[in-house]
Protein backbone atom coordinates (compact mmCIF):
# COMPACT_ATOMS: atom_id res chain seq x y z
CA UNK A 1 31.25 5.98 -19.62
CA UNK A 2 30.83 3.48 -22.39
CA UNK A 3 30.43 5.53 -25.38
CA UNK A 4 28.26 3.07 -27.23
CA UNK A 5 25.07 2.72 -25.93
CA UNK A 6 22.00 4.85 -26.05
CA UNK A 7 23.84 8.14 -27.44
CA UNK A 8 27.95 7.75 -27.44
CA UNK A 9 29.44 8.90 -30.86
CA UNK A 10 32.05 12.90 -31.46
CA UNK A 11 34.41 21.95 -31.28
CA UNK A 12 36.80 22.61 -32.82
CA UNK A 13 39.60 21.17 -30.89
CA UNK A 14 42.92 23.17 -32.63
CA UNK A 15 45.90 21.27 -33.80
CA UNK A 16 45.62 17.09 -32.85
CA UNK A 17 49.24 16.39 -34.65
CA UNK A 18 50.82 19.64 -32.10
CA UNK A 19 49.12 18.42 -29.53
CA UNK A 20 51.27 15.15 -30.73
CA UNK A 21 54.00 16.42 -31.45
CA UNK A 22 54.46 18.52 -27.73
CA UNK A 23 53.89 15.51 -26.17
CA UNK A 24 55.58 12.92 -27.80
CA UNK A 25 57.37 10.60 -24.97
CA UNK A 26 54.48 11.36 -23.27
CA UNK A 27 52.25 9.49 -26.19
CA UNK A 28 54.26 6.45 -26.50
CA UNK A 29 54.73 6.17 -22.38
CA UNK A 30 50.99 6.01 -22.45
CA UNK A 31 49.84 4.03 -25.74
CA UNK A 32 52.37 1.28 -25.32
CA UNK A 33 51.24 0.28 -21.81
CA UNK A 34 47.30 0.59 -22.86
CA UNK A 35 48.12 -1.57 -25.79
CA UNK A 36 49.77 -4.45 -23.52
CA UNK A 37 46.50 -4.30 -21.35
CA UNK A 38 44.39 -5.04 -23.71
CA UNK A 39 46.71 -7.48 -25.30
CA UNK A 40 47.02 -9.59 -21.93
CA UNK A 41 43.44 -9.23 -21.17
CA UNK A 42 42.12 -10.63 -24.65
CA UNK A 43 44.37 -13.76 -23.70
CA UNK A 44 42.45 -14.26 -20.65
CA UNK A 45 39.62 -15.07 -22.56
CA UNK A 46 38.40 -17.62 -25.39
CA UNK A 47 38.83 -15.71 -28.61
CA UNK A 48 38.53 -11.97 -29.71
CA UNK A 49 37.38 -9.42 -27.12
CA UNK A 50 37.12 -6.12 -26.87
CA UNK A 51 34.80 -3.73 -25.58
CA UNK A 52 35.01 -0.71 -27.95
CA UNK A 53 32.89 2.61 -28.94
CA UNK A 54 29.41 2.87 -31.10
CA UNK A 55 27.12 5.57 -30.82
CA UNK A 56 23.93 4.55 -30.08
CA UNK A 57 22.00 6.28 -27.23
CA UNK A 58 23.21 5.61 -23.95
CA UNK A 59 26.49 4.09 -23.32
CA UNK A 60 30.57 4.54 -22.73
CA UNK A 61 33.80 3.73 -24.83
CA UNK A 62 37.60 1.62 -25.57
CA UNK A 63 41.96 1.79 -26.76
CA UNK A 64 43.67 -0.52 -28.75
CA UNK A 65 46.87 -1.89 -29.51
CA UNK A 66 50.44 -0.82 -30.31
CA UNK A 67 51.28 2.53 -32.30
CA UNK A 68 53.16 3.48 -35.26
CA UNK A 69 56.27 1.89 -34.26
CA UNK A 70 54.57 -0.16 -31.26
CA UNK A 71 53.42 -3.62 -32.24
CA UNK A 72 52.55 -6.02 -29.72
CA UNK A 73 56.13 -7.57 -29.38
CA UNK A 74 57.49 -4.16 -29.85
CA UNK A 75 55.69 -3.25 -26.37
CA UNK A 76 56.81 -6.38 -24.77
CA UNK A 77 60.47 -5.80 -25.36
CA UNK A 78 60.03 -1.87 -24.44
CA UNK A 79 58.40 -2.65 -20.95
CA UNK A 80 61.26 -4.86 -20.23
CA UNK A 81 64.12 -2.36 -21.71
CA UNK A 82 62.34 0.30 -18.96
CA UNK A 83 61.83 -2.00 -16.02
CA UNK A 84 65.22 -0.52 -14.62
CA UNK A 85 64.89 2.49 -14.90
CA UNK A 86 62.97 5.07 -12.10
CA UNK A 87 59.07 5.70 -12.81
CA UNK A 88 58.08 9.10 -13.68
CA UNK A 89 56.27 11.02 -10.60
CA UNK A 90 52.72 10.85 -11.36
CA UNK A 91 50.99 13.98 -12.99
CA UNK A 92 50.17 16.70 -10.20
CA UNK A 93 47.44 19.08 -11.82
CA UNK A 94 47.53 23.11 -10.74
CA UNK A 95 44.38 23.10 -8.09
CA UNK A 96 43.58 26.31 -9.96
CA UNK A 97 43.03 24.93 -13.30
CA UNK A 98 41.05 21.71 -11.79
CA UNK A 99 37.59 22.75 -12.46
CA UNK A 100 34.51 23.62 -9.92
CA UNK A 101 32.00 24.54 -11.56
CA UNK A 102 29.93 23.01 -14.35
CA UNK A 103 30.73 25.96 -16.71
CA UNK A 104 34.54 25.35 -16.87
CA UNK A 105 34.25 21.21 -16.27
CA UNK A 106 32.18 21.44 -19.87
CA UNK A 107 34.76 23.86 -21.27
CA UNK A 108 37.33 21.16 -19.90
CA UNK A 109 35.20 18.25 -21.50
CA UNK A 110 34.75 20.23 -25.06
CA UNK A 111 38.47 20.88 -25.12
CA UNK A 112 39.87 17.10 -24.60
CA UNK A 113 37.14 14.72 -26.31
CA UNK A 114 38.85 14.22 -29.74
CA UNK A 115 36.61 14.72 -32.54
CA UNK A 116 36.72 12.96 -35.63
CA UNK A 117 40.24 14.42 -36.78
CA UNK A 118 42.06 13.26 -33.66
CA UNK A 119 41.42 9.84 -34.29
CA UNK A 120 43.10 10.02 -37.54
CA UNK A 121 42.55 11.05 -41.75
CA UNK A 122 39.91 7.82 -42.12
CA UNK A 123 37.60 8.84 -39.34
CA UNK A 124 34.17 10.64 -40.00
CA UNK A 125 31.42 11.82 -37.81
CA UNK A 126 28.43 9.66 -36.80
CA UNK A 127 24.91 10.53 -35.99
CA UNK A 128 24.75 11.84 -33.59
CA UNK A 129 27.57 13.49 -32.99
CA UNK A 130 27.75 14.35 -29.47
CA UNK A 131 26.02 12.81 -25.96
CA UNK A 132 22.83 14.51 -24.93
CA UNK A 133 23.84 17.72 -23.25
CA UNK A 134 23.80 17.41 -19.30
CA UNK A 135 23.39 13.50 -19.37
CA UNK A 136 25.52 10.51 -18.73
CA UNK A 137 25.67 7.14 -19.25
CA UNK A 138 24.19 4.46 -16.72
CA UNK A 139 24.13 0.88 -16.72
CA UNK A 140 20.90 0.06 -15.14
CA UNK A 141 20.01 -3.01 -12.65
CA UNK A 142 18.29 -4.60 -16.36
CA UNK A 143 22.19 -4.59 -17.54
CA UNK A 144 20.82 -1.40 -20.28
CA UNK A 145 22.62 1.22 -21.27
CA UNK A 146 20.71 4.70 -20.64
CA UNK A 147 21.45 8.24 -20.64
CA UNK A 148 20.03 9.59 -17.44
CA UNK A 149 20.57 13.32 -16.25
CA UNK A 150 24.18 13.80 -13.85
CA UNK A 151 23.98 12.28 -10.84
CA UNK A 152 25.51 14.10 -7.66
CA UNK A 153 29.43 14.19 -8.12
CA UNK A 154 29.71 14.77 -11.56
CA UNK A 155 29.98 18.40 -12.77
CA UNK A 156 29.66 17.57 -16.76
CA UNK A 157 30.31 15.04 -18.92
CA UNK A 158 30.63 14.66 -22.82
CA UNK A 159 31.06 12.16 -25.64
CA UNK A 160 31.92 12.24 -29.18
CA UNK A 161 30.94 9.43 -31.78
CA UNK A 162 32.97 9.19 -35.09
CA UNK A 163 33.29 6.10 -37.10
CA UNK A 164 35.37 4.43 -40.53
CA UNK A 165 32.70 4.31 -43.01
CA UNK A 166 32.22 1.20 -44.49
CA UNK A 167 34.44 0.99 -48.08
CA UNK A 168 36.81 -1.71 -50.30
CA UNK A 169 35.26 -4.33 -48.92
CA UNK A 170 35.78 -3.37 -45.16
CA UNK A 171 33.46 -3.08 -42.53
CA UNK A 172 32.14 0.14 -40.84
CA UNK A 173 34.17 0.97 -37.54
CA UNK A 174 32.73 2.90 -34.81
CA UNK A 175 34.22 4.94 -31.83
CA UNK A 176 33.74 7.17 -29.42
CA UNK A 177 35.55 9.39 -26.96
CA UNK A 178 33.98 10.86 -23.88
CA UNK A 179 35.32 12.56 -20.79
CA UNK A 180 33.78 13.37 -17.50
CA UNK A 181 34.85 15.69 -15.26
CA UNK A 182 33.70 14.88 -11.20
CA UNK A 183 33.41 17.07 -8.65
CA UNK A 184 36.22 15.34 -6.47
CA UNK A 185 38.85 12.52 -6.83
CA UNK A 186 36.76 10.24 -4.54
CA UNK A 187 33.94 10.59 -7.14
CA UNK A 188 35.96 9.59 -10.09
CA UNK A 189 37.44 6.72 -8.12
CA UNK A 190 34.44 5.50 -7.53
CA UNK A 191 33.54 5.65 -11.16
CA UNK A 192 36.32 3.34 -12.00
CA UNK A 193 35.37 0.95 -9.24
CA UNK A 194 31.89 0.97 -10.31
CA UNK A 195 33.19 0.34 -14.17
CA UNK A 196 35.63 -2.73 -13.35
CA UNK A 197 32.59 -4.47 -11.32
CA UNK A 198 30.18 -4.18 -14.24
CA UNK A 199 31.21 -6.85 -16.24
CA UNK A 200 30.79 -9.08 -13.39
CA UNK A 201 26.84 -8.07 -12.87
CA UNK A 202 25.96 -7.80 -16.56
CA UNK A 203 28.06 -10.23 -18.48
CA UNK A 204 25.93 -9.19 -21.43
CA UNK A 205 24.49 -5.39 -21.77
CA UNK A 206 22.07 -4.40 -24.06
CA UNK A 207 23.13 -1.20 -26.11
CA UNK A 208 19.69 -0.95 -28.12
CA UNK A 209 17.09 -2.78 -29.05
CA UNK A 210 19.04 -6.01 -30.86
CA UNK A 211 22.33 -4.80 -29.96
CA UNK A 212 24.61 -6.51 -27.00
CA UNK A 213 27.98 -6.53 -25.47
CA UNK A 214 28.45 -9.61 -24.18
CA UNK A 215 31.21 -12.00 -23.06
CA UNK A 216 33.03 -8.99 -20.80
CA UNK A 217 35.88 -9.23 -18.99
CA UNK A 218 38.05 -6.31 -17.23
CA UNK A 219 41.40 -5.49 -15.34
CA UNK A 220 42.22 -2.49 -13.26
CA UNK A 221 45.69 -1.09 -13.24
CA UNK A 222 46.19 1.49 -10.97
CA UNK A 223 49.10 3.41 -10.82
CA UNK A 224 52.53 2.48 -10.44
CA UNK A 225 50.81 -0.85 -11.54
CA UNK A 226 52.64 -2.96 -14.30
CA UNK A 227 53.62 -0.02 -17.02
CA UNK A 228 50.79 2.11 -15.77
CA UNK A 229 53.34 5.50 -15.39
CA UNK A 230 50.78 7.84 -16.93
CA UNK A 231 47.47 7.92 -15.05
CA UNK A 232 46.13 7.33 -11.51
CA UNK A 233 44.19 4.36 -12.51
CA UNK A 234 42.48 2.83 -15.72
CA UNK A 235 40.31 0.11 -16.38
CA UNK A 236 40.19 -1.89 -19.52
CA UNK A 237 37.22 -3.89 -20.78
CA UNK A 238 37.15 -6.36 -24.02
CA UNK A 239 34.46 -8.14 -25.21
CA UNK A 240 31.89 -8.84 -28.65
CA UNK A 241 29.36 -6.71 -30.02
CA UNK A 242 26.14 -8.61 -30.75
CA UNK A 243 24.55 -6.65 -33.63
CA UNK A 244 21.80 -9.55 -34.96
CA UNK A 245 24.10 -12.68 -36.05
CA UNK A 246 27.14 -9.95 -36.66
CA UNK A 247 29.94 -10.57 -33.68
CA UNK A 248 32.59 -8.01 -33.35
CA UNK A 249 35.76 -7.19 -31.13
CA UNK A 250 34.88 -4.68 -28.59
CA UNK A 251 36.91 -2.44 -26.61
CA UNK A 252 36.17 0.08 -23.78
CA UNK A 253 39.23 2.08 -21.62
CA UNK A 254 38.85 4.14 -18.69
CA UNK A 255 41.40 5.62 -17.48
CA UNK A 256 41.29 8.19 -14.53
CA UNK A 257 43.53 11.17 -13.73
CA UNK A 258 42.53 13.28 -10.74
CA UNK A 259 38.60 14.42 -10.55
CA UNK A 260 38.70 13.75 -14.74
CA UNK A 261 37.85 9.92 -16.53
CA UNK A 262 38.67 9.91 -19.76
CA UNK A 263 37.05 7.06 -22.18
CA UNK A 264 37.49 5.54 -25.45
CA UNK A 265 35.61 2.79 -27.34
CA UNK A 266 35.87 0.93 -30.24
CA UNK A 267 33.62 -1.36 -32.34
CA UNK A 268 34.99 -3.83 -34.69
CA UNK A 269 34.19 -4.54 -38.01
CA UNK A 270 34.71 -6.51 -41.26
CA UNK A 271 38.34 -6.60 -42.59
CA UNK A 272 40.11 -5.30 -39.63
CA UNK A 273 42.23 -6.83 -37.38
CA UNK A 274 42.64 -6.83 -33.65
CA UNK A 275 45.74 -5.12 -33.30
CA UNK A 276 44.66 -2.33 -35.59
CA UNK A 277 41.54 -1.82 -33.07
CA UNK A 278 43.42 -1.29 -30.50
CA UNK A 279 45.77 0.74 -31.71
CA UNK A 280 43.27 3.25 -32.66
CA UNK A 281 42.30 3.26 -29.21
CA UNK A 282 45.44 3.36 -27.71
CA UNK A 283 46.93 5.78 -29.56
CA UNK A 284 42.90 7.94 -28.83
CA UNK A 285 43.46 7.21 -25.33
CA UNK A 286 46.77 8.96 -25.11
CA UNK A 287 45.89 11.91 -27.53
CA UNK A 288 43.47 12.71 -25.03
CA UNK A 289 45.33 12.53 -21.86
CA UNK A 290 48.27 14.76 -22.96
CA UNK A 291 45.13 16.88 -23.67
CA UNK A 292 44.17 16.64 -20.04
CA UNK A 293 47.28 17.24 -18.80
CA UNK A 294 47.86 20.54 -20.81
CA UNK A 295 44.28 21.75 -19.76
CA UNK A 296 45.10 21.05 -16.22
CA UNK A 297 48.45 22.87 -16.50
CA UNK A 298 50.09 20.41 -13.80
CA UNK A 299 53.89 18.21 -14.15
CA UNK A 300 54.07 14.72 -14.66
């Protein structure tokens, strides 16, 4: 799931903004919460965090903080001006459209991993572009990130890589999005389980050769959890990226809705801040789910 390591980073997709625009309470409902979460988490810890997206050859991917009007405090005060008021049922997918078969869970994949344009004007492509066709991405017991074929469970699975170029001064930012479509909803579940324990048995993962994550740390929020309204679990991880004596904010968030995970990462660099991190990835994250939820054809 973590759309850095060994091969992470980026079909024409259609219209990101109308996606946007059809689904706009829907966007803030989701980026708002995501951006909290990885607000409260980085506080858990000593300094920046964040376990984002790079492209590299074998790994998963991140959100980030508040949105155009969201800010951190702007969050804060909108969670407490909702905590009155009745949750929204959670999303209910048409079993029809919930796909079977490896041929429509790719077509699903293609259709919601935001390329380059979805994650806004500044973002590029990396190379590569795109995951290694019929592979995911596996931690392995030497805390590496691989791509090995998919395992039982998991009916496709896709990644995109884009990135900020490096420019004015500023570093180069890297992201990717990846979604992966299981064959049930106890197979996804148990991705998310597996992805909230991993920072636990590999406080520090090795992306590449000289390239780490270390210093992890994760939270699960299920929902019906905190502000989780929007998805039927997530997991968001923070931590650095090593890159020789380079140390970035990294950010990686799973979130989970039905038999689909859907992933973003993001990879700090020079010149921007945390909050603008995770707003990228927050505002990624919920691009991609009011993707999901239009493929899926269901009512949330």
């Amino acid at each position: 799931m973590r759309a850095w390591a060994r091969d992470r980073w980026g079909a024409e997709m259609g219209d990101d903004n109308a996606v946007l625009r059809r689904g706009t309470w829907r966007w803030w409902r989701i980026a708002v919460p995501v951006a909290a979460s990885a607000l409260v988490l980085g506080g858990c810890g000593s300094g920046d965090h964040g376990k984002a997206a790079a492209p590299s050859s074998s790994a998963p991917s991140g959100s980030a903080a508040a949105t155009a009007t969201g800010s951190p405090s702007g969050a804060g005060s909108t969670g407490s001006a909702r905590s009155d008021a009745p949750s929204p049922a959670p999303f209910r997918a048409d079993p029809a459209r919930v796909p079977r078969t490896s041929s429509r869970a790719e077509a699903l994949a293609a259709a919601v991993a935001l390329q380059p344009q979805g994650w806004g004007a500044d973002f590029r492509t990396q190379r590569p572009a795109v995951s290694t066709p019929g592979t995911l991405a596996v931690l392995d017991t030497q805390c590496r990130w691989e791509r090995h074929e998919l395992p039982g469970g998991v009916l496709a699975s896709l990644s995109r890589y884009s990135e900020i170029p490096a420019a004015g001064g500023k570093g180069e930012v890297k992201v990717s999005a990846a979604v992966t479509v299981h064959s049930t909803v106890r197979d996804a579940d148990e991705r998310l389980a597996t992805t909230l324990e991993e920072p636990l048995r590999c406080r520090r993962q090795e992306v590449r050769t000289d390239e780490w994550i270390s210093e992890l740390i994760s939270t699960a929020s299920p929902y019906g959890t905190g502000d989780n309204t929007y998805a039927d679990d997530q997991v968001v991880e923070i931590g650095k990226y090593l890159t020789g004596k380079s140390e970035q904010t990294y950010g990686w968030y799973v979130t989970r809705l039905g038999t689909v995970t859907l992933s973003v990462s993001v990879k700090g660099a020079k010149g921007y801040t945390d909050n603008e991190l995770i707003t990228y990835a927050s505002n990624a994250n919920a691009a991609m789910l009011t993707r999901l939820e239009s493929e899926l054809g269901g009512d949330s």
